[in-house]
C-alpha atoms as a PDB file:
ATOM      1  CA  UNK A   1     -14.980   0.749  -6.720  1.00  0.00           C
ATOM      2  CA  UNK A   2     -12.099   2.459  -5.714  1.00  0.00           C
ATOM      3  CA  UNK A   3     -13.415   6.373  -6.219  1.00  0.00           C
ATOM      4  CA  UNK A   4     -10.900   7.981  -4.529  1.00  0.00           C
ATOM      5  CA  UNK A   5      -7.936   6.519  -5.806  1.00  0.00           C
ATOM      6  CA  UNK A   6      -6.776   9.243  -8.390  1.00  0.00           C
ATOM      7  CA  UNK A   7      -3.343   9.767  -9.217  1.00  0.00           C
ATOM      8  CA  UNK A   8      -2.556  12.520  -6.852  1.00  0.00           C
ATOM      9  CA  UNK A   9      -3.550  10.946  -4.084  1.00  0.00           C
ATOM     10  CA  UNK A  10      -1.801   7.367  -5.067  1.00  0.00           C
ATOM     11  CA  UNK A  11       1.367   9.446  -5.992  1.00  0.00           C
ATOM     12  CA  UNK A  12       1.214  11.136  -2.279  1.00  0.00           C
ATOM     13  CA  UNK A  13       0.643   7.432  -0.822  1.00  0.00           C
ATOM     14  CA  UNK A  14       3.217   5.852  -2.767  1.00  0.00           C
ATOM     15  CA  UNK A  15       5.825   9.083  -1.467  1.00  0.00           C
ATOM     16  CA  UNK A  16       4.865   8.364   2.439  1.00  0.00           C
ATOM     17  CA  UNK A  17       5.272   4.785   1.878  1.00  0.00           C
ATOM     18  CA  UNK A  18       8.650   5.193   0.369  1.00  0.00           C
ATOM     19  CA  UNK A  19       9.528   7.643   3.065  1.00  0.00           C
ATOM     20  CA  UNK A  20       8.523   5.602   5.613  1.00  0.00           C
ATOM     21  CA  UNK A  21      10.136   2.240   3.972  1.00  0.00           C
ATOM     22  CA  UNK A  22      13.237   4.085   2.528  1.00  0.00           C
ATOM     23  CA  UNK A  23      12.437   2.540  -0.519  1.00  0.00           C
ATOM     24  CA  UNK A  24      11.874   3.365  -4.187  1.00  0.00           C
ATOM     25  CA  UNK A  25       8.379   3.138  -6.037  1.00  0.00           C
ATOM     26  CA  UNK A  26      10.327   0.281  -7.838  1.00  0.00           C
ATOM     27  CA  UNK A  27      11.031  -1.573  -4.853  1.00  0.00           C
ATOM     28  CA  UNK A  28       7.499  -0.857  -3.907  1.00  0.00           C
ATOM     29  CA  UNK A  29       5.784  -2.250  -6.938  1.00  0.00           C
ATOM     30  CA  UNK A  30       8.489  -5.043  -7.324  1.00  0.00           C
ATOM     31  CA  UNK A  31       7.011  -9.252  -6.797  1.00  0.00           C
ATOM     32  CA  UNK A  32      10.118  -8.912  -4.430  1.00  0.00           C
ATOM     33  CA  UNK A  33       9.613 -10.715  -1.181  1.00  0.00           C
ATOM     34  CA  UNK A  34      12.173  -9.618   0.959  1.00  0.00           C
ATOM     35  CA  UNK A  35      10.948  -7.760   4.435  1.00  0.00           C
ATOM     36  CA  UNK A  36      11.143  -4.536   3.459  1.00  0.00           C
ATOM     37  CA  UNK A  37       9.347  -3.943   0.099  1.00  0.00           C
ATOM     38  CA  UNK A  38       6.715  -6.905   1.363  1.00  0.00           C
ATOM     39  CA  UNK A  39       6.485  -4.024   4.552  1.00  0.00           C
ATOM     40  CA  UNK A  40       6.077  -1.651   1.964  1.00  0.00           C
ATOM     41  CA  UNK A  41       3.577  -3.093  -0.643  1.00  0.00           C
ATOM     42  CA  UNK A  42       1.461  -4.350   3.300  1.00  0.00           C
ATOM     43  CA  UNK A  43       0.976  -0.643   4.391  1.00  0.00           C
ATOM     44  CA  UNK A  44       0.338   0.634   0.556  1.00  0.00           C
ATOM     45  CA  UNK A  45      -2.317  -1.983   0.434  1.00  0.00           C
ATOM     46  CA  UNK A  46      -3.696  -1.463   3.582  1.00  0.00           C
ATOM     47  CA  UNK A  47      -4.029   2.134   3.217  1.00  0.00           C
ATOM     48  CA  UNK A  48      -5.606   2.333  -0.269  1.00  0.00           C
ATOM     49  CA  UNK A  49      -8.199  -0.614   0.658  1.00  0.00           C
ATOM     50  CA  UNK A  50      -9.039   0.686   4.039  1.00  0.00           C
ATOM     51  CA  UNK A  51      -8.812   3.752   3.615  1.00  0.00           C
ATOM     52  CA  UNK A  52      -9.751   5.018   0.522  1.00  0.00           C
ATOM     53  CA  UNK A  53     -11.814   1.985  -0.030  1.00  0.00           C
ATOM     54  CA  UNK A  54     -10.588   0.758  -3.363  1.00  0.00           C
ATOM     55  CA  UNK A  55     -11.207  -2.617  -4.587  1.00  0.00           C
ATOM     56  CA  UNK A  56      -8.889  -5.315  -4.050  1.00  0.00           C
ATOM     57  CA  UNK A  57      -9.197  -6.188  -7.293  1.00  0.00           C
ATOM     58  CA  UNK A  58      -8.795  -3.233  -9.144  1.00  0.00           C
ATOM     59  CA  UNK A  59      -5.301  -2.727  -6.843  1.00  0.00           C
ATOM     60  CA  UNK A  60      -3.970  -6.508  -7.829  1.00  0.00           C
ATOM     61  CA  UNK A  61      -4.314  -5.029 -11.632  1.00  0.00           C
ATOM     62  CA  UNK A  62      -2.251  -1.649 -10.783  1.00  0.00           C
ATOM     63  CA  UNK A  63      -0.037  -3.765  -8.435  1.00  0.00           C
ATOM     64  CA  UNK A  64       0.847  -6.741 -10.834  1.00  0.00           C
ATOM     65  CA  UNK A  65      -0.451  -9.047  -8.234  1.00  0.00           C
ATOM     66  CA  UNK A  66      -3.300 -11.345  -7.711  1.00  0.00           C
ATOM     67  CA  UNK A  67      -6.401 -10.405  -5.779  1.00  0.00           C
ATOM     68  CA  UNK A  68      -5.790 -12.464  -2.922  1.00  0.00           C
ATOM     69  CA  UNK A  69      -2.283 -11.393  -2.454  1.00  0.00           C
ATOM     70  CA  UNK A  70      -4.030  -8.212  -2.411  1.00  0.00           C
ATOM     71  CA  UNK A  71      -5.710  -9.185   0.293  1.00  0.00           C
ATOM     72  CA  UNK A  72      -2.940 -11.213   2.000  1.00  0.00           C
ATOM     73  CA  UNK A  73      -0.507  -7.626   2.004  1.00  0.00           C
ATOM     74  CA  UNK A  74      -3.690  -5.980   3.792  1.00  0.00           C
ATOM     75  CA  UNK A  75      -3.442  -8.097   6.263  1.00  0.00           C
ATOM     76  CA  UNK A  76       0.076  -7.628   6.688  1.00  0.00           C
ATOM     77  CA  UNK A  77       0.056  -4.353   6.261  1.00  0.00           C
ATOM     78  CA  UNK A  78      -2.346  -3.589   9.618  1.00  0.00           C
ATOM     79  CA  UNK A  79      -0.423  -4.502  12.045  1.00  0.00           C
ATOM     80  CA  UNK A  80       2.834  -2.461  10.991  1.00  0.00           C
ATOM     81  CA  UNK A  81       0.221   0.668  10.499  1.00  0.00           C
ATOM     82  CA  UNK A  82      -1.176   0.067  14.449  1.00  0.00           C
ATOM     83  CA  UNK A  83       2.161  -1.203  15.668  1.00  0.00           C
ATOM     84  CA  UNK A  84       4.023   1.789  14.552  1.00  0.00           C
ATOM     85  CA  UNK A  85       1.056   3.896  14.943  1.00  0.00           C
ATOM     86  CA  UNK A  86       0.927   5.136  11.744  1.00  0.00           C
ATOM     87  CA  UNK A  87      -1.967   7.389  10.035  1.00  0.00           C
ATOM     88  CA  UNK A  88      -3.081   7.836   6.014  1.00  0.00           C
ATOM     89  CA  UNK A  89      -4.047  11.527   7.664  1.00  0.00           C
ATOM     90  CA  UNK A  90      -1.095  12.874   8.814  1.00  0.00           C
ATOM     91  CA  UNK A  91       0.111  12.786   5.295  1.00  0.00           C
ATOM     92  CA  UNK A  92       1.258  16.282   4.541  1.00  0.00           C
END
């Protein structure tokens, strides 16, 4: 159950992720596959599952994706959180 995923917090997710990505929520909710919104949609992923511990399968519905490529941009999306060493917390 994903208890702490409300809108304002998504919304301030979505806005780092973008910032960080230079990307637009469209890009960021896009099936595209090219490096940069894939980036993108890995750290979202990462953060909200890890995080803020919501369900993979509740994300795939909001995402437009399926459960395991839920899981598959999680993946992806912890190394370029730990490689670039960045933190859901220093969110301001």
């Amino acid at each position: 159950m994903c208890s702490y995923y409300v809108e304002t917090v998504n919304k301030k997710i979505e806005d780092r992720v973008c910032e960080i990505f230079s990307v637009d929520r469209e890009d960021l909710f896009s099936k595209s596959r090219k490096k940069v919104e894939a980036g993108a949609r890995g750290l979202f992923c990462f953060w909200a599952v890890t995080e803020l511990g919501c369900g993979q399968k509740e994300l795939a519905k909001k995402l437009g994706m399926t459960q395991p490529g839920v899981g598959y941009a999680v993946i992806k999306g912890k190394p370029i959180s730990k490689s670039n060493h960045l933190e859901l917390k220093k969110m301001s």
